[in-house]
C-alpha atoms as a PDB file:
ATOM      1  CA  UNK A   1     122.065  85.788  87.647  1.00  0.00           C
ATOM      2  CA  UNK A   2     123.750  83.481  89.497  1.00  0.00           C
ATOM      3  CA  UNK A   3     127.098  83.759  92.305  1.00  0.00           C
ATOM      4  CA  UNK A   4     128.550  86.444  93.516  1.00  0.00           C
ATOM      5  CA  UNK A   5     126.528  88.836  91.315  1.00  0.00           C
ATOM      6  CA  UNK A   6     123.289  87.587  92.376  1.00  0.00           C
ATOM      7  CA  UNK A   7     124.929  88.139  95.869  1.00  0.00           C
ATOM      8  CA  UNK A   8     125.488  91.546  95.391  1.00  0.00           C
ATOM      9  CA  UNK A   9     122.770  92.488  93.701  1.00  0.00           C
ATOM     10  CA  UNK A  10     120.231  90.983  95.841  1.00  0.00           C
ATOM     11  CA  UNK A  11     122.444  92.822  98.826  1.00  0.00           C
ATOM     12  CA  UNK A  12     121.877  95.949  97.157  1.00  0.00           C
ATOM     13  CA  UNK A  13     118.205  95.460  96.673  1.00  0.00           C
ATOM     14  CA  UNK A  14     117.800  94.698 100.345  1.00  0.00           C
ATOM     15  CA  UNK A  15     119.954  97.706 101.482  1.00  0.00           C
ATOM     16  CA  UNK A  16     117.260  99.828  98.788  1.00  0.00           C
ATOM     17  CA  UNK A  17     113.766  97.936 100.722  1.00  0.00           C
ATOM     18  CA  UNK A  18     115.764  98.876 104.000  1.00  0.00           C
ATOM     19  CA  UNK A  19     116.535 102.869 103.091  1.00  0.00           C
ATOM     20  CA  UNK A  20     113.187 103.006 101.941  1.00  0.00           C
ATOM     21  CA  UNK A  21     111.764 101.575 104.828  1.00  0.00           C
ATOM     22  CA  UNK A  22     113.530 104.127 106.806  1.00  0.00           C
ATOM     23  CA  UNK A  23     112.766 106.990 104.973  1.00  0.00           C
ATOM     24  CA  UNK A  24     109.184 106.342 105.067  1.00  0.00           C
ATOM     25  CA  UNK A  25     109.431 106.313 109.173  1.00  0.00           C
ATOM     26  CA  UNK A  26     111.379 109.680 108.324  1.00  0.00           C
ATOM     27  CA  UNK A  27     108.767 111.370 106.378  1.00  0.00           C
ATOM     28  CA  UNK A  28     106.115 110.015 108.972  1.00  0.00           C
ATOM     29  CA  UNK A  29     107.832 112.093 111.960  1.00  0.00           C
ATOM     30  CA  UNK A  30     108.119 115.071 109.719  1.00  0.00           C
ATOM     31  CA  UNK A  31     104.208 114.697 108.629  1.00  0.00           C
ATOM     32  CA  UNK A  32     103.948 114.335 112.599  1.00  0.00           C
ATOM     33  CA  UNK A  33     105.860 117.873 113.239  1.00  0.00           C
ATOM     34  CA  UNK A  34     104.313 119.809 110.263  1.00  0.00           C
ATOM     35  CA  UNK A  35     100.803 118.588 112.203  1.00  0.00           C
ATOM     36  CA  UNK A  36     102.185 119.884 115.283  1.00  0.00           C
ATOM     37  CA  UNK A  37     103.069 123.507 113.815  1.00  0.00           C
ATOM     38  CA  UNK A  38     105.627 124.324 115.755  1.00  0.00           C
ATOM     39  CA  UNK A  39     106.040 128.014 116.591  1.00  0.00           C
ATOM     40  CA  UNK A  40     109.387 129.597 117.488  1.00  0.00           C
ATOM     41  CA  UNK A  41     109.346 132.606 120.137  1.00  0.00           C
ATOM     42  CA  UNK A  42     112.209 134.798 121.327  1.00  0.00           C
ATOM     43  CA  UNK A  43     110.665 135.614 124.534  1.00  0.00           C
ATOM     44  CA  UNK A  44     112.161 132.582 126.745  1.00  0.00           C
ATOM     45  CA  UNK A  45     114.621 132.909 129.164  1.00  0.00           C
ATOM     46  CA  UNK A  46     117.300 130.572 130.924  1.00  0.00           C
ATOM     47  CA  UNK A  47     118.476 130.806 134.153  1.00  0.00           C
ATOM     48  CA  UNK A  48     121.538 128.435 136.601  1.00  0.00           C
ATOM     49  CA  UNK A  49     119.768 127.759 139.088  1.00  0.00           C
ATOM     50  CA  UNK A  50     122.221 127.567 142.242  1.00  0.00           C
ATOM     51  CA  UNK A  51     123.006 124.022 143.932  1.00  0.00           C
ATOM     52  CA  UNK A  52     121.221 123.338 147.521  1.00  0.00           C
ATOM     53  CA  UNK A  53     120.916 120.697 149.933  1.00  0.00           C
ATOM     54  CA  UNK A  54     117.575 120.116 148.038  1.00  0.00           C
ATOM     55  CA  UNK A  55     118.195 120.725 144.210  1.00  0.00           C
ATOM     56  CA  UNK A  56     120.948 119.669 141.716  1.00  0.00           C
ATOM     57  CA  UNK A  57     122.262 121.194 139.148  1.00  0.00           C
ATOM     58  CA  UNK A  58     119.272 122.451 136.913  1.00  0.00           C
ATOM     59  CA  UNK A  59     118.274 125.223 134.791  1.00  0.00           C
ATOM     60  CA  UNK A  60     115.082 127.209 134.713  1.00  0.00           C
ATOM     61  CA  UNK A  61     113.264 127.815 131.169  1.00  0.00           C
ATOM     62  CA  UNK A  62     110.610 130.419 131.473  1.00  0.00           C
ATOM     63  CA  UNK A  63     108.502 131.167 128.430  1.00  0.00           C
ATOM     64  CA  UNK A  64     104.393 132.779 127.857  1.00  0.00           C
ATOM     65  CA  UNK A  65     102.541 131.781 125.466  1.00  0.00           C
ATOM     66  CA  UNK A  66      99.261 134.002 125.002  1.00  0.00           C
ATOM     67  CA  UNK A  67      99.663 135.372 128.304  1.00  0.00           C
ATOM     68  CA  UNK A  68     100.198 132.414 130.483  1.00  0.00           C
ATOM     69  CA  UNK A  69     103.978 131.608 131.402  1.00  0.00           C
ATOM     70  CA  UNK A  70     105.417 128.738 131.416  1.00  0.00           C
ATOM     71  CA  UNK A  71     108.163 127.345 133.908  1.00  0.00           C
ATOM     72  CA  UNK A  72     110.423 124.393 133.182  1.00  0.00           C
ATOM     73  CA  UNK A  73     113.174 122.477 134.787  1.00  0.00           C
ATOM     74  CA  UNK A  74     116.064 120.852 133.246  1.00  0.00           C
ATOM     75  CA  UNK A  75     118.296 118.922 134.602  1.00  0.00           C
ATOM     76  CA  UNK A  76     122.412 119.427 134.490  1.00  0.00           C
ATOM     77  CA  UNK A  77     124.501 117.147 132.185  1.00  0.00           C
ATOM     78  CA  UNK A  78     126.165 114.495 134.251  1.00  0.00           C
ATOM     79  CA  UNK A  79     129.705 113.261 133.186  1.00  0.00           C
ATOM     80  CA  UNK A  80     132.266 111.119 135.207  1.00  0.00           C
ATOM     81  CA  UNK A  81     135.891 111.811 134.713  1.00  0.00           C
ATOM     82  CA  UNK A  82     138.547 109.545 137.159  1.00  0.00           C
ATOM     83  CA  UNK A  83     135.566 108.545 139.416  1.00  0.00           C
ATOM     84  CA  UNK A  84     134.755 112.221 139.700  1.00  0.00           C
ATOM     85  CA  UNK A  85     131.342 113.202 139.008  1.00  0.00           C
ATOM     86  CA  UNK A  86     131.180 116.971 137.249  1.00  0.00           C
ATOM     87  CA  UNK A  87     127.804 118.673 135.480  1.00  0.00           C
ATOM     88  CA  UNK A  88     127.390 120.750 132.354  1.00  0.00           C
ATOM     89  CA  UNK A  89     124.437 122.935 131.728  1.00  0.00           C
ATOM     90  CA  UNK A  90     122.475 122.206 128.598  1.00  0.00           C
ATOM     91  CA  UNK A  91     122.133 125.613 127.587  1.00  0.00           C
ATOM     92  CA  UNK A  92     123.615 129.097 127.943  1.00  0.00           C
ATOM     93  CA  UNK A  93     122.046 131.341 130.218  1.00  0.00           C
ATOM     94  CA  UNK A  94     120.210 134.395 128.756  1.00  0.00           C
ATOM     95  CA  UNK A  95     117.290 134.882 126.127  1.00  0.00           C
ATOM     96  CA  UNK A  96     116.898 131.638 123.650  1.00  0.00           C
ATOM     97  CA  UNK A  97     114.816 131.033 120.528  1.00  0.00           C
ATOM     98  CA  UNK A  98     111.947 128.266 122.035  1.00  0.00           C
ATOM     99  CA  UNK A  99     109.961 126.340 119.462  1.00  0.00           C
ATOM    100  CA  UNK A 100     106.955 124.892 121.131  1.00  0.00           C
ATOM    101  CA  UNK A 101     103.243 122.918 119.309  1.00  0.00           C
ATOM    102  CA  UNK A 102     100.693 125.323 118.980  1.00  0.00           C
ATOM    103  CA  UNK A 103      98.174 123.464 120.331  1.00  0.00           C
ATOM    104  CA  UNK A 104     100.704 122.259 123.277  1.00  0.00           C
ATOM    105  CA  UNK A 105     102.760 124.543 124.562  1.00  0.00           C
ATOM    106  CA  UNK A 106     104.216 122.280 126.685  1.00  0.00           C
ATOM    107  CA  UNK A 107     105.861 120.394 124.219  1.00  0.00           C
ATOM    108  CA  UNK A 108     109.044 122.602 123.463  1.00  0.00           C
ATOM    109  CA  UNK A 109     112.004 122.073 122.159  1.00  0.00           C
ATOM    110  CA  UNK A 110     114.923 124.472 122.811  1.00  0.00           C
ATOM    111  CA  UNK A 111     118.156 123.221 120.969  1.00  0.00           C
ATOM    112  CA  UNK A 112     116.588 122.548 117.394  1.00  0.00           C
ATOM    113  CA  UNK A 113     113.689 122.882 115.585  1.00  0.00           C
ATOM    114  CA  UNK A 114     111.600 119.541 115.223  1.00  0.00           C
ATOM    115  CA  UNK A 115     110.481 120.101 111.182  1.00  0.00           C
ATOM    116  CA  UNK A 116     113.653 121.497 109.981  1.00  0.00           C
ATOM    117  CA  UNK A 117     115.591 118.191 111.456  1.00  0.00           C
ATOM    118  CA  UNK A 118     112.933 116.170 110.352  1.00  0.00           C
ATOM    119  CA  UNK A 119     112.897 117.464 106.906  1.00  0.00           C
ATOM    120  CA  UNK A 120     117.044 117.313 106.143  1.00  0.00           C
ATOM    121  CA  UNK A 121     116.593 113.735 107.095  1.00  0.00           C
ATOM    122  CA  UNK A 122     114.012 112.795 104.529  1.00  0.00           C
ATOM    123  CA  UNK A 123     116.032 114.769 101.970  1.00  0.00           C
ATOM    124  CA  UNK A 124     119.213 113.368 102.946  1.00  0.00           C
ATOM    125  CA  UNK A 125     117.488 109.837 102.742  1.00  0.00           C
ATOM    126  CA  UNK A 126     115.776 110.509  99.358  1.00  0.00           C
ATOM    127  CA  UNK A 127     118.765 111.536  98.109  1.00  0.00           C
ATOM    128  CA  UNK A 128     120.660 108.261  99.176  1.00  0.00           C
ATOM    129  CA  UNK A 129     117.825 106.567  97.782  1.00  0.00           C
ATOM    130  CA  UNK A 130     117.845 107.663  94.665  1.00  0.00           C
ATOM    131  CA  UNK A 131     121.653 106.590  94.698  1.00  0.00           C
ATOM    132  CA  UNK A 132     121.708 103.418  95.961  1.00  0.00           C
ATOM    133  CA  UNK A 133     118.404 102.621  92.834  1.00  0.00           C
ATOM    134  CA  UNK A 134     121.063 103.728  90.415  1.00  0.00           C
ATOM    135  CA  UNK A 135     123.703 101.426  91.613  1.00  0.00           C
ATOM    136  CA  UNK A 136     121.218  98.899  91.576  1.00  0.00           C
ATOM    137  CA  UNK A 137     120.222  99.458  87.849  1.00  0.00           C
ATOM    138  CA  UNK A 138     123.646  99.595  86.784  1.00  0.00           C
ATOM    139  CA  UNK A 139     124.693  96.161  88.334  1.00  0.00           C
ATOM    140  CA  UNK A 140     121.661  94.761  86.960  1.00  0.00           C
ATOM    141  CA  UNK A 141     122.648  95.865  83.667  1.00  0.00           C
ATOM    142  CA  UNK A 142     126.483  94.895  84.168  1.00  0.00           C
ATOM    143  CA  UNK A 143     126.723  91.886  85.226  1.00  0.00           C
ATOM    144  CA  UNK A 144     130.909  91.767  85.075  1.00  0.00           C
ATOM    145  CA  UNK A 145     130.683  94.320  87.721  1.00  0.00           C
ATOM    146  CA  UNK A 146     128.612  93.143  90.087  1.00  0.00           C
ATOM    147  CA  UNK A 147     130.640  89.986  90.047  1.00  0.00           C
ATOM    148  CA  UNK A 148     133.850  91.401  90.924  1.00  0.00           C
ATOM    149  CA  UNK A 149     131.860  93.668  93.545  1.00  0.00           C
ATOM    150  CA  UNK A 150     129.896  90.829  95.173  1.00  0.00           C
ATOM    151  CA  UNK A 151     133.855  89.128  94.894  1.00  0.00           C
ATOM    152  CA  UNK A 152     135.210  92.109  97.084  1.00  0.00           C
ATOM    153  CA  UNK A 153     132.289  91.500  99.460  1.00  0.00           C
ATOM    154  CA  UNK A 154     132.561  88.004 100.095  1.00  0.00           C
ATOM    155  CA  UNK A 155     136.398  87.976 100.447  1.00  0.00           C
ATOM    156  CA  UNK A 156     135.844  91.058 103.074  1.00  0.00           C
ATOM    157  CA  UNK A 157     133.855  88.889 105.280  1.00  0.00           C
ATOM    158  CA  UNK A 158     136.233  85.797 105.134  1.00  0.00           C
ATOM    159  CA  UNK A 159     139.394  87.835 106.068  1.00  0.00           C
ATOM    160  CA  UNK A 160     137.044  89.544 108.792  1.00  0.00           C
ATOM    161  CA  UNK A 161     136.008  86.275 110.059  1.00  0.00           C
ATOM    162  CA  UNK A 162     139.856  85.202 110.421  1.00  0.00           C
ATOM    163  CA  UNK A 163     140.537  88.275 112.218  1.00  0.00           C
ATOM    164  CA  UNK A 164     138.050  88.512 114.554  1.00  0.00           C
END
């Protein structure tokens, strides 16, 4: 295959070795997080902690794990509007789900749980995977097509280099 379908199908190919790549760094965190075991618990609590001389704006976590409590600070959300410097609180006050490592408590996580994100990644990235190896096989078997779409491709990035 030669031109603009060689082109595009060796920029498909590439696109395929780089999904894959990234998927397998996906799957690696999630084998990470399964290994953790993380461990939800509705016995946490989040308090606004109020602004002194000494403190900014944080937020107290409190959480026990067999017995022994925990006690974290988090810091406030900065964000500058017209040169004016305002904070949001990460989290409501009140109870909160907590998901910490079983054999870590320490490591917590309070806005998402660590395997569930990990996993719709790798599924969302299998998926696209799977999609992008049949576009492949289908340029590879028409080579018309992948003419006229390595065509489209290559004209994009002359126009783009005029415009920019």
């Amino acid at each position: 295959m030669k031109g603009l379908a060689g082109y595009e199908i060796f920029k498909t190919g590439a696109f395929l070795v780089l999904m894959t790549c990234i998927l397998f760094c996906v799957v690696g965190i999630l084998i990470s997080n399964i290994n953790k075991n993380y461990i939800s618990t509705t016995i946490c609590n989040i308090v606004s902690n109020p602004v002194t001389p000494t403190s900014n704006y944080t937020q107290t976590v409190t959480y026990s794990v067999n017995g022994k409590e925990y006690i974290k600070i988090i810091p406030a959300n900065a964000r500058t509007v017209n040169k004016t410097i305002t904070y949001e609180y990460a989290h409501r006050e009140g109870p909160c789900t907590l998901y910490y490592a079983s054999a870590n408590p320490d490591d917590y996580s309070i806005t998402y749980n660590p395997t569930m994100i990990s996993g719709i990644g790798a599924s969302i990235l299998f998926v696209l995977i799977i999609i992008i190896y049949l576009w492949l096989s289908f340029l590879r078997s028409n080579e018309d097509v992948a003419g006229v779409v390595g065509g489209i491709s290559a004209a994009k990035t002359v126009f783009r280099s005029f415009r920019d």
